[in-house]
PDB file of N, CA and C in Angstrom:
ATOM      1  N   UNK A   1     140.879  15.819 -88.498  1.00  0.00           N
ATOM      2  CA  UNK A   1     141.379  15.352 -87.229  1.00  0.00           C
ATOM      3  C   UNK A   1     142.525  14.351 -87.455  1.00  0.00           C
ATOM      4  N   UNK A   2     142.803  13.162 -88.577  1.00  0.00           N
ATOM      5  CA  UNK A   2     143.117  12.495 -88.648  1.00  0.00           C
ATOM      6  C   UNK A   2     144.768  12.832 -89.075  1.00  0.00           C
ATOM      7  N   UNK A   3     144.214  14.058 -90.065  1.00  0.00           N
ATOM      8  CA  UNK A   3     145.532  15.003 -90.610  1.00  0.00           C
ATOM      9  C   UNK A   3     146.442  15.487 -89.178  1.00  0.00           C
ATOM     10  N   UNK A   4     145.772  15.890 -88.601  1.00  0.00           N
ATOM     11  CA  UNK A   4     145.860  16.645 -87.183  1.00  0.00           C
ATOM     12  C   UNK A   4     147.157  15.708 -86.196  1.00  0.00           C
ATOM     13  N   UNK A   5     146.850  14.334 -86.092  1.00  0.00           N
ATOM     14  CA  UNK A   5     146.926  13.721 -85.318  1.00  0.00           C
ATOM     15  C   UNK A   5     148.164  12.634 -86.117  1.00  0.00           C
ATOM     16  N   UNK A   6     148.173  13.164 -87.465  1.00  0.00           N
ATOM     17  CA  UNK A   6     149.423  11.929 -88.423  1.00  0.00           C
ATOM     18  C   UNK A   6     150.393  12.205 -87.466  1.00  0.00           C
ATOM     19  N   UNK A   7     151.117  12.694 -87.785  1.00  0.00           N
ATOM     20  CA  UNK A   7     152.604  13.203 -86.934  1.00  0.00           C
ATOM     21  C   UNK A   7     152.812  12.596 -85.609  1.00  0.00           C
ATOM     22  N   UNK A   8     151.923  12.017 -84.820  1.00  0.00           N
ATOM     23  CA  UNK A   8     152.180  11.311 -83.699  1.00  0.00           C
ATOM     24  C   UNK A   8     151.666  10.140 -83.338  1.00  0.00           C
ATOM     25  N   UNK A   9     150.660   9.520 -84.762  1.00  0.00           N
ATOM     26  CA  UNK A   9     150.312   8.433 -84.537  1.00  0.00           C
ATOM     27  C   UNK A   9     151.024   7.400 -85.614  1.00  0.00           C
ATOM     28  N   UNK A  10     151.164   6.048 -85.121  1.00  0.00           N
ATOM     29  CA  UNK A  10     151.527   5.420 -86.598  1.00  0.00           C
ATOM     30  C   UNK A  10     150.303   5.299 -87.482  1.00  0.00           C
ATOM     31  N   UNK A  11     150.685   5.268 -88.851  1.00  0.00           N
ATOM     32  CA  UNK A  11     149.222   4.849 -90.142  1.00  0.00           C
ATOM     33  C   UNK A  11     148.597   4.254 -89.284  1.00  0.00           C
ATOM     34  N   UNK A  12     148.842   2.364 -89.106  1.00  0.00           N
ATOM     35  CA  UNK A  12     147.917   1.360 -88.909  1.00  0.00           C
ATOM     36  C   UNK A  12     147.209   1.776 -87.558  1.00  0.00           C
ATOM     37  N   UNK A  13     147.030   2.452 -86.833  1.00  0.00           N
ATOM     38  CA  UNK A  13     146.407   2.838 -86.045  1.00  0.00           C
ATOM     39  C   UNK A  13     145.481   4.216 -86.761  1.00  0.00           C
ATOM     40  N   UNK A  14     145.906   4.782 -86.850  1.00  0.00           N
ATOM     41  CA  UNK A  14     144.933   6.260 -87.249  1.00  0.00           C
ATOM     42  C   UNK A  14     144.119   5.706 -88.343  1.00  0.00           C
ATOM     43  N   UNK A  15     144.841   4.989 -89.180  1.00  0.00           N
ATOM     44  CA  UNK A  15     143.588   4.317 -90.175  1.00  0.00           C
ATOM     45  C   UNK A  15     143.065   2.779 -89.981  1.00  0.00           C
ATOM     46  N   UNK A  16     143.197   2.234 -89.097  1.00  0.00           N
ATOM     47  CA  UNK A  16     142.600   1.243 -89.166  1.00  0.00           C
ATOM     48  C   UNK A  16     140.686   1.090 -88.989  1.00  0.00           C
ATOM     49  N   UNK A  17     140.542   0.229 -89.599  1.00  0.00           N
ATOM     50  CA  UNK A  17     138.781   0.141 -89.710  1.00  0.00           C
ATOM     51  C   UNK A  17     138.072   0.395 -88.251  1.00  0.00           C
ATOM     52  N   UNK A  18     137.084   0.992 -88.243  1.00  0.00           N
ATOM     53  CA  UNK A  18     136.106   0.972 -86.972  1.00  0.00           C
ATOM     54  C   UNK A  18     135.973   0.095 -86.004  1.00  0.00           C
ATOM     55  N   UNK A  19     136.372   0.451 -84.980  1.00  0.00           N
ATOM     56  CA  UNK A  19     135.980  -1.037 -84.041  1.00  0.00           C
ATOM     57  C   UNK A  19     135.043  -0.539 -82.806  1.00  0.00           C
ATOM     58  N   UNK A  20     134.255  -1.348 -82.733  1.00  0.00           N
ATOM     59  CA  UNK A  20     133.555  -1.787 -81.735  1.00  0.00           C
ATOM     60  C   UNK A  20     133.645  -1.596 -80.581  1.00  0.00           C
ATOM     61  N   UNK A  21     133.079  -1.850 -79.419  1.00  0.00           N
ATOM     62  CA  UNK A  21     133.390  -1.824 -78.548  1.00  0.00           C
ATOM     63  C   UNK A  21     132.178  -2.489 -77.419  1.00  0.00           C
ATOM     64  N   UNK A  22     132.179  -3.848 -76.431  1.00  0.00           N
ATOM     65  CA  UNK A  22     131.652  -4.284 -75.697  1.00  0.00           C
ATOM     66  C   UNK A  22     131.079  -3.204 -74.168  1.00  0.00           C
ATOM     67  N   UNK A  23     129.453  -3.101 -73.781  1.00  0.00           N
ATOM     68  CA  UNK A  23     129.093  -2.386 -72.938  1.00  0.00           C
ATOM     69  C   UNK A  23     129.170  -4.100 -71.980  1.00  0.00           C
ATOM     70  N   UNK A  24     129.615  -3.307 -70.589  1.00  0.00           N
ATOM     71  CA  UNK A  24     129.795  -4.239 -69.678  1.00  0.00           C
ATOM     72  C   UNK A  24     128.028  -5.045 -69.180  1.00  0.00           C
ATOM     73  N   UNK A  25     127.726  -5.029 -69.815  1.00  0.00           N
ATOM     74  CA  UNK A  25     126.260  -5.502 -68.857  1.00  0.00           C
ATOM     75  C   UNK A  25     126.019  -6.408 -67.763  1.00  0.00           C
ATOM     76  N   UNK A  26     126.817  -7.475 -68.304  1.00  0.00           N
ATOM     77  CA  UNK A  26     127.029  -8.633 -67.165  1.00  0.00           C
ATOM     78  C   UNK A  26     127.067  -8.098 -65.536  1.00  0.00           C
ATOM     79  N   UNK A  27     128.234  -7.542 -65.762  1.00  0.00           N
ATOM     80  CA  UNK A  27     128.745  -7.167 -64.670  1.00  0.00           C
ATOM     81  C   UNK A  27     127.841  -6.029 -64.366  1.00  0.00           C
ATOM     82  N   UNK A  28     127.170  -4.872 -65.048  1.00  0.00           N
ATOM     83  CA  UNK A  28     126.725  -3.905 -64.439  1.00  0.00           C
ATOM     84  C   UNK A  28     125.453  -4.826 -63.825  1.00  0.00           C
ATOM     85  N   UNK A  29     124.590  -5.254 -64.283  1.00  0.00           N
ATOM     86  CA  UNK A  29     123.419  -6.144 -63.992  1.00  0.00           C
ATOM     87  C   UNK A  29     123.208  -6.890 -62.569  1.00  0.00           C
ATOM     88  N   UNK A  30     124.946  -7.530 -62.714  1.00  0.00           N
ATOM     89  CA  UNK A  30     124.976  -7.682 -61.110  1.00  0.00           C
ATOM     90  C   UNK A  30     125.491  -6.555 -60.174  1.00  0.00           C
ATOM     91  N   UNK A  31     125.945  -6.252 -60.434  1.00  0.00           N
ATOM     92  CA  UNK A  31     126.227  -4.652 -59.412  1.00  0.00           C
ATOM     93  C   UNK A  31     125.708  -3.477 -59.421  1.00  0.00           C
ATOM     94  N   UNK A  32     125.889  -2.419 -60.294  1.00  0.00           N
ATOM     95  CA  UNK A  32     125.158  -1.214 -59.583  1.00  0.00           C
ATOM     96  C   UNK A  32     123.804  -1.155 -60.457  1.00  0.00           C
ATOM     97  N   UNK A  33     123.360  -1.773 -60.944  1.00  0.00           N
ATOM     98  CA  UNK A  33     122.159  -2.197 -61.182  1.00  0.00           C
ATOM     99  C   UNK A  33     121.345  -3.154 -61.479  1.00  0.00           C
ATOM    100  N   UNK A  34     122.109  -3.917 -60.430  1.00  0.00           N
ATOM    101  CA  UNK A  34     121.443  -5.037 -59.882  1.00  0.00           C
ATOM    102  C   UNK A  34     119.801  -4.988 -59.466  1.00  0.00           C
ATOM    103  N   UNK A  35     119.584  -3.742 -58.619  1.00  0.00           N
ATOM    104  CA  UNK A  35     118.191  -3.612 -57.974  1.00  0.00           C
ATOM    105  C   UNK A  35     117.184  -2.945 -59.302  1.00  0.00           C
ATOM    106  N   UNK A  36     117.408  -1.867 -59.668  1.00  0.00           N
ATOM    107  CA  UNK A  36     116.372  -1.602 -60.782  1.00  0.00           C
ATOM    108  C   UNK A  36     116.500  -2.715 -62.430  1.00  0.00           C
ATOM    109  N   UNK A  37     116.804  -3.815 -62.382  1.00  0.00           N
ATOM    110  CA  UNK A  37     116.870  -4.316 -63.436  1.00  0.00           C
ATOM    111  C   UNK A  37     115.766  -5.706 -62.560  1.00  0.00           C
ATOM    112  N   UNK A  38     116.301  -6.027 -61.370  1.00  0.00           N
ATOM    113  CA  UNK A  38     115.252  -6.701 -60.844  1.00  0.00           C
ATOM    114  C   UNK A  38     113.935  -6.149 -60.366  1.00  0.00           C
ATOM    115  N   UNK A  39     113.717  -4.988 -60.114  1.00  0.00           N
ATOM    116  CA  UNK A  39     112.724  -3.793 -60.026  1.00  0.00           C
ATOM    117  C   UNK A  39     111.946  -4.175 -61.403  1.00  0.00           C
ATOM    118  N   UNK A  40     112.198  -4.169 -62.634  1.00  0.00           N
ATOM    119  CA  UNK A  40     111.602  -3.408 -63.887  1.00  0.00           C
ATOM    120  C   UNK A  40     111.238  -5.391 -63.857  1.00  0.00           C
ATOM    121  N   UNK A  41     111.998  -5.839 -64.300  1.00  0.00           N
ATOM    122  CA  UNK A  41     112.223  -7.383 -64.963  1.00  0.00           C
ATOM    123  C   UNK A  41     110.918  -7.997 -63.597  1.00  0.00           C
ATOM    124  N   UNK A  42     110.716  -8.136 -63.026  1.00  0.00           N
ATOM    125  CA  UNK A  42     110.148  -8.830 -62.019  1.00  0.00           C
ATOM    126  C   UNK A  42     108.856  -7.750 -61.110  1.00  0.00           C
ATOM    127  N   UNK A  43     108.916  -6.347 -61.662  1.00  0.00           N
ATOM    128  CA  UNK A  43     107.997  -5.544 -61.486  1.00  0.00           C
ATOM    129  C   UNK A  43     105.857  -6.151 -62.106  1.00  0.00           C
ATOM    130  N   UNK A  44     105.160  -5.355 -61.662  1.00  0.00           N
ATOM    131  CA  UNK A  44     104.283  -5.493 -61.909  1.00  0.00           C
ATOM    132  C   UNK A  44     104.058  -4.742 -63.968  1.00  0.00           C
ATOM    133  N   UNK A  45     104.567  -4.045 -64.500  1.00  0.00           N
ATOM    134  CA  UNK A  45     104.614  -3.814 -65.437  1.00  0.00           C
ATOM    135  C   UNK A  45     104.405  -5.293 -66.592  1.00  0.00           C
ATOM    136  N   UNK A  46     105.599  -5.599 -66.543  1.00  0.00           N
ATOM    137  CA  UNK A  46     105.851  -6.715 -67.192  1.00  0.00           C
ATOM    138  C   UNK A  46     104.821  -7.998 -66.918  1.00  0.00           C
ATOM    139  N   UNK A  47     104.384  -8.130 -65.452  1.00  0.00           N
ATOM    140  CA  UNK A  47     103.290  -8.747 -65.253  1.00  0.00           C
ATOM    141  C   UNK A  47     102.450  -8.826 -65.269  1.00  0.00           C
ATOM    142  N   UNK A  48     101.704  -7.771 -65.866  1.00  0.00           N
ATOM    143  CA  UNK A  48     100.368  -7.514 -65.638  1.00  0.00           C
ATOM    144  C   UNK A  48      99.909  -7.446 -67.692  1.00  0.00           C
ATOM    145  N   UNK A  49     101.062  -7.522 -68.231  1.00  0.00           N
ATOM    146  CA  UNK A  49     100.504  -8.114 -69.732  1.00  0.00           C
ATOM    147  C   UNK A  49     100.118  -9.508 -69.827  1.00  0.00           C
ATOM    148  N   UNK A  50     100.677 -10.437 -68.968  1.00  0.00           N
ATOM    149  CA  UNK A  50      99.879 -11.692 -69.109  1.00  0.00           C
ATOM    150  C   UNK A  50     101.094 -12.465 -69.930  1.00  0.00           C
ATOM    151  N   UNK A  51     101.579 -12.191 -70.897  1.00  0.00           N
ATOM    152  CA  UNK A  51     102.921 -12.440 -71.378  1.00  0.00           C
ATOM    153  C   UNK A  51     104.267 -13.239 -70.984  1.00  0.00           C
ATOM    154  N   UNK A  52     104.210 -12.989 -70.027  1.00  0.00           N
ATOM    155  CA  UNK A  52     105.437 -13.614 -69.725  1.00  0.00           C
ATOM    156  C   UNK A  52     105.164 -14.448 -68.169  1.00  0.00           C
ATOM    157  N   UNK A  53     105.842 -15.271 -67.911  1.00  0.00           N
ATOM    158  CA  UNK A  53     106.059 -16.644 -67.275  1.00  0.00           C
ATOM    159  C   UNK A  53     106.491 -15.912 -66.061  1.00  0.00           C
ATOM    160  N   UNK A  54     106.332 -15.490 -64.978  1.00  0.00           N
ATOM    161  CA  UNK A  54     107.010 -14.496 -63.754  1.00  0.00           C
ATOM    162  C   UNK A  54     107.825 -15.680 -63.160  1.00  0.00           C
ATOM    163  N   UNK A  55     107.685 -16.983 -63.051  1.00  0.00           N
ATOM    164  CA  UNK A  55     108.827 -17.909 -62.322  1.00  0.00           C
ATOM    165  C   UNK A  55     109.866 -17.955 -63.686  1.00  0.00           C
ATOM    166  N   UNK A  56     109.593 -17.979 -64.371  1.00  0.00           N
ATOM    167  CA  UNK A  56     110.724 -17.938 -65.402  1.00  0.00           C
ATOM    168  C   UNK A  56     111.629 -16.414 -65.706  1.00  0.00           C
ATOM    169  N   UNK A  57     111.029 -15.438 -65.441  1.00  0.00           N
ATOM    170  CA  UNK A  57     111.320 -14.582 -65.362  1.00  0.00           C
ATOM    171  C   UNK A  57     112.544 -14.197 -63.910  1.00  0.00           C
ATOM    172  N   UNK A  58     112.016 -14.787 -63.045  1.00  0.00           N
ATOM    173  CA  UNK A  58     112.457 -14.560 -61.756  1.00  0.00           C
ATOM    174  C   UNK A  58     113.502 -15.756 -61.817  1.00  0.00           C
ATOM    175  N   UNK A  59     113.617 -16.851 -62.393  1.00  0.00           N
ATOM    176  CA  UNK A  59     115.085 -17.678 -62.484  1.00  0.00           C
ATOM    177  C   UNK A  59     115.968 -17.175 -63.745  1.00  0.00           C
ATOM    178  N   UNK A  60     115.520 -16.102 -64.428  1.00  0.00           N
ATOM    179  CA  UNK A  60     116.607 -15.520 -65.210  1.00  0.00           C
ATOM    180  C   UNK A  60     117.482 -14.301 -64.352  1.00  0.00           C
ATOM    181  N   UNK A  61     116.419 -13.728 -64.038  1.00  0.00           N
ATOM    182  CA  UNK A  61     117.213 -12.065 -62.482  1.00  0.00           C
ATOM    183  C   UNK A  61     118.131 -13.079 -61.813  1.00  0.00           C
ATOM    184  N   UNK A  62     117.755 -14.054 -60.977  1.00  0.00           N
ATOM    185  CA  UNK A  62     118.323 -15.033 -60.320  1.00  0.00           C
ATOM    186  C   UNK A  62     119.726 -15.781 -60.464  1.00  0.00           C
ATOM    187  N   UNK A  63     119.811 -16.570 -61.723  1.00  0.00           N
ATOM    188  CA  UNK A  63     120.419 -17.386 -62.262  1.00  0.00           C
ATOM    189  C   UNK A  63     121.381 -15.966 -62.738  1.00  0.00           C
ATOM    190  N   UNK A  64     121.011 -14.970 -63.367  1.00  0.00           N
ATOM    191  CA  UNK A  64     122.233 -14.042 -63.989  1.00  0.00           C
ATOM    192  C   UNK A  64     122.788 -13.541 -62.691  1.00  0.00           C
ATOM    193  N   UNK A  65     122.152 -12.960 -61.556  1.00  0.00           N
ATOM    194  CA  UNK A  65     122.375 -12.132 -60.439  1.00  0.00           C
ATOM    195  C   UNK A  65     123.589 -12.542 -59.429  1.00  0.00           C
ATOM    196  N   UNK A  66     123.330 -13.998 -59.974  1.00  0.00           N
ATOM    197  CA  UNK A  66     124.016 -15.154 -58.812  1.00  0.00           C
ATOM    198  C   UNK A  66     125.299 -15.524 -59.357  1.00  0.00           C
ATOM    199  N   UNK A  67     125.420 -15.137 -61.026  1.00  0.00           N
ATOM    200  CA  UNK A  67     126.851 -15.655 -61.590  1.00  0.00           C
ATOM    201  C   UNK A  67     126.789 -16.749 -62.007  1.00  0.00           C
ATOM    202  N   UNK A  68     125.379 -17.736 -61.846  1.00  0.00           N
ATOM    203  CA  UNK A  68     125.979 -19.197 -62.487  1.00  0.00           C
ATOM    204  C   UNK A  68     125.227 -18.958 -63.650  1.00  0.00           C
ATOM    205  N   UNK A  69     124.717 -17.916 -64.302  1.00  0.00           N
ATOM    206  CA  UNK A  69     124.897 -17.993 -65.979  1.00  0.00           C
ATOM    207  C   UNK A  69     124.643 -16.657 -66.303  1.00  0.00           C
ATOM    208  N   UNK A  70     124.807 -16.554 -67.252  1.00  0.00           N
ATOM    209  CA  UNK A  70     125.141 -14.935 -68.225  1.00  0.00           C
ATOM    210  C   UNK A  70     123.940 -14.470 -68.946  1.00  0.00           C
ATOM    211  N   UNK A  71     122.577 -13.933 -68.479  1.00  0.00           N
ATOM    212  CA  UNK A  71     121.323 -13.728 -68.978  1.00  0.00           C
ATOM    213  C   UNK A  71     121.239 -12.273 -69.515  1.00  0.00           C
ATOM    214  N   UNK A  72     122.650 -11.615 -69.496  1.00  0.00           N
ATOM    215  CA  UNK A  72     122.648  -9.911 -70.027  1.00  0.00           C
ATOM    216  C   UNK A  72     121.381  -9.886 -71.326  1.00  0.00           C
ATOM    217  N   UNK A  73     121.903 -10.700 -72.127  1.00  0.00           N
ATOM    218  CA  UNK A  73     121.038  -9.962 -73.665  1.00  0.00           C
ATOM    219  C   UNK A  73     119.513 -10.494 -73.303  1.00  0.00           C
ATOM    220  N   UNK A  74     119.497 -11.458 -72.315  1.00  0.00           N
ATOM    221  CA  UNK A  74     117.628 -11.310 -72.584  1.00  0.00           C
ATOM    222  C   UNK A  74     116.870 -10.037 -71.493  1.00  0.00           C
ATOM    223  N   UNK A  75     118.070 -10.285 -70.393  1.00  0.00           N
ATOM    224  CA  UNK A  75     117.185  -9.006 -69.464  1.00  0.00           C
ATOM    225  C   UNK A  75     117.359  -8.253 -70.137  1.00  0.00           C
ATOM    226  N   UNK A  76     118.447  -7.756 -70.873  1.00  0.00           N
ATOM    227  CA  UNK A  76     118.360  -5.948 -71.750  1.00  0.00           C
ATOM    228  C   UNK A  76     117.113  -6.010 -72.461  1.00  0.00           C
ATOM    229  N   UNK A  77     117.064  -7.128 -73.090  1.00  0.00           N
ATOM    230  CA  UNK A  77     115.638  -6.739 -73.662  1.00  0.00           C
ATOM    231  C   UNK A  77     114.364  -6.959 -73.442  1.00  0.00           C
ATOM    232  N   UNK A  78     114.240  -7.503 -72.262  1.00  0.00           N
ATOM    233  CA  UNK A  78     113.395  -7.098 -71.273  1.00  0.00           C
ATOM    234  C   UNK A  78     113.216  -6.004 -70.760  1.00  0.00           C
ATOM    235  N   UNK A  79     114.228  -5.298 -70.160  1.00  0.00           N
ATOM    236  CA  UNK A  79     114.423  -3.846 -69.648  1.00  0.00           C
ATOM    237  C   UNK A  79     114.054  -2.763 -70.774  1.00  0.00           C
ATOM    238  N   UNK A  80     114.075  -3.026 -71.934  1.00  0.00           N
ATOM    239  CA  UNK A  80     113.951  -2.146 -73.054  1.00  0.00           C
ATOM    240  C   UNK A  80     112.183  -2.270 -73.322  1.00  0.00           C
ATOM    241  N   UNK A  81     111.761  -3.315 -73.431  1.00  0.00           N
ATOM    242  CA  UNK A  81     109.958  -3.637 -73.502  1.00  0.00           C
ATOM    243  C   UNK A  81     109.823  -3.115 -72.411  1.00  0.00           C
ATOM    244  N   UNK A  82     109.920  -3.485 -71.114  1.00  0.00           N
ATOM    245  CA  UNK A  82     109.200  -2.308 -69.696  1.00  0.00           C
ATOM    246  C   UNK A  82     109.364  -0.746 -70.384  1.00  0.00           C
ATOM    247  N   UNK A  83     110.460  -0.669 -70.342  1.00  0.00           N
ATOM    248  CA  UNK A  83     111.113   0.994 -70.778  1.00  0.00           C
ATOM    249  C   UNK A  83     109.953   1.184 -71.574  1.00  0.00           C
ATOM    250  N   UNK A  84     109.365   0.634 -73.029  1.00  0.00           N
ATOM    251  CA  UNK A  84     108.745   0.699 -74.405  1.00  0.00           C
ATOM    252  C   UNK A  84     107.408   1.065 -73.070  1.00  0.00           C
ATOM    253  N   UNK A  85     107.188  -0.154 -73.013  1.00  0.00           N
ATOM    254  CA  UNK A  85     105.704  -0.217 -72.089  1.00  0.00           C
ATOM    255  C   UNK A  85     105.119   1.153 -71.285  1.00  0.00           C
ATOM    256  N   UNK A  86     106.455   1.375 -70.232  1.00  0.00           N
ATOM    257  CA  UNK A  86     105.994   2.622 -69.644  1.00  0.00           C
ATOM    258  C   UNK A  86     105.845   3.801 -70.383  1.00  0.00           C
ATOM    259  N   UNK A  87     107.166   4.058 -71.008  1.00  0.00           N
ATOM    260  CA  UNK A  87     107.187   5.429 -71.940  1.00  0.00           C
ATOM    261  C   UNK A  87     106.570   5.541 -73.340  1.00  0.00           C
ATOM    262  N   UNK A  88     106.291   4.895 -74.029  1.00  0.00           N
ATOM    263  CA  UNK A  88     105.716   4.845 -75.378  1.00  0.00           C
ATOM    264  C   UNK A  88     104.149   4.452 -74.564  1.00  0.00           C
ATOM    265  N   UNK A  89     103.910   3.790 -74.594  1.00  0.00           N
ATOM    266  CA  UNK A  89     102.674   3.056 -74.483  1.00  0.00           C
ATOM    267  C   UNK A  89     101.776   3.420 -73.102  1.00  0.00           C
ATOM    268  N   UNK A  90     102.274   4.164 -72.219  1.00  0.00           N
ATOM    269  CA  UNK A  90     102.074   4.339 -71.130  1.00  0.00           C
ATOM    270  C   UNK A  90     101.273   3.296 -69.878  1.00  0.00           C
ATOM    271  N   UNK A  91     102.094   2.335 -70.164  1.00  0.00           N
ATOM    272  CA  UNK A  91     101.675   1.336 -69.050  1.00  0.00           C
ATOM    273  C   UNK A  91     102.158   1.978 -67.284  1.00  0.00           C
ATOM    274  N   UNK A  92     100.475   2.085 -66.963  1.00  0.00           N
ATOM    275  CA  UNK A  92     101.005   2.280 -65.498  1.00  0.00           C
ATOM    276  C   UNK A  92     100.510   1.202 -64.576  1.00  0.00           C
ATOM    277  N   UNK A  93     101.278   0.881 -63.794  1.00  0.00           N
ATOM    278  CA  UNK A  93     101.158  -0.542 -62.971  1.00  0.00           C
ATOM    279  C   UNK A  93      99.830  -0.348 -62.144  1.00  0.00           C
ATOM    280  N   UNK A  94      98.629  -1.555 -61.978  1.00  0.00           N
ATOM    281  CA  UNK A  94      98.454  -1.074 -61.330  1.00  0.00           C
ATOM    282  C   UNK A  94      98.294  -1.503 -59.747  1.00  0.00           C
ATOM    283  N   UNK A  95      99.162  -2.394 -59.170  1.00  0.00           N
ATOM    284  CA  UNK A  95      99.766  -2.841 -58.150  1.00  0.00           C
ATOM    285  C   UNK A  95     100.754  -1.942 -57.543  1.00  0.00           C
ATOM    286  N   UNK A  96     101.408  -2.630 -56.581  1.00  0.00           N
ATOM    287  CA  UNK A  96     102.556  -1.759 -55.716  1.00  0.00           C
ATOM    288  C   UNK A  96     103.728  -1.787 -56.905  1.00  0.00           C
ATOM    289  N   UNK A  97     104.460  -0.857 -56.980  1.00  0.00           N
ATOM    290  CA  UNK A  97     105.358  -0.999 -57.884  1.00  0.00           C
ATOM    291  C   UNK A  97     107.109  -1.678 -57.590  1.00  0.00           C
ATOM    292  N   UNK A  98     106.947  -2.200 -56.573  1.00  0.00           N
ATOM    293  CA  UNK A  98     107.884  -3.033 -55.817  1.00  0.00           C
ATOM    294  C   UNK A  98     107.819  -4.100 -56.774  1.00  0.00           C
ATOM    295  N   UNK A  99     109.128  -4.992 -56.800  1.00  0.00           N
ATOM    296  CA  UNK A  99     108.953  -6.306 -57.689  1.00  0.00           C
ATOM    297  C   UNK A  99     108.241  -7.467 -56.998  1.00  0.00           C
ATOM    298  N   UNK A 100     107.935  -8.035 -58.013  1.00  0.00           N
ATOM    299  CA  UNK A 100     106.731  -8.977 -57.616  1.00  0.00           C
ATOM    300  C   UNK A 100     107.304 -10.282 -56.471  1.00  0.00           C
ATOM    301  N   UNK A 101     106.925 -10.269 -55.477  1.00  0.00           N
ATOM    302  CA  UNK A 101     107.237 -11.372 -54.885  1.00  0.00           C
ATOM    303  C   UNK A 101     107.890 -10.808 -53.551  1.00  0.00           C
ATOM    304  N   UNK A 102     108.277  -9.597 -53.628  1.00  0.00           N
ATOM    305  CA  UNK A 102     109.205  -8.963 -52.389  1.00  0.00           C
ATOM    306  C   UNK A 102     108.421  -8.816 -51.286  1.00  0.00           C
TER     307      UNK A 102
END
């Protein structure tokens, strides 16, 4: 591909090292999934292990949701343990599955 593509690219581009690239979370977290991240994060799932602090939980959805601070990497991995919980482990809630407090 790289052969393919010499002729119209310069070197330092076609060969330069791997880069990275940032997934928006911030921003998706507050916008178009805003509701199922507060759904899962503040759901009965997560609550019903006993584990975690639900007012602390609910001023992180909050505090990130609202813009006055940047809580992407702990809800992702929050959202990833529910995810684990339901699908691996098969945690089924057994409350309303609405988030807690609504």
């Amino acid at each position: 591909m790289k052969s393919a593509l010499a002729p119209y690219l310069p070197r330092e581009i076609l060969y330069r090292p791997k880069m990275g690239f940032g997934v928006p979370l911030a921003r998706w977290f507050r916008g178009p999934l805003r509701e199922p991240v507060k759904n899962a994060v503040l759901g009965p799932v997560l609550a019903e292990t006993g584990w975690f602090d639900t007012a602390c939980l609910r001023r992180l959805v909050e505090g990130h949701q609202s813009g006055r601070s940047d809580y992407s990497t702990p809800l992702w991995t929050l959202l990833m343990f529910e995810s684990f919980l339901r699908n691996v482990m098969g945690a089924q809630p057994a409350r309303d599955a609405r988030a807690v407090g609504d």
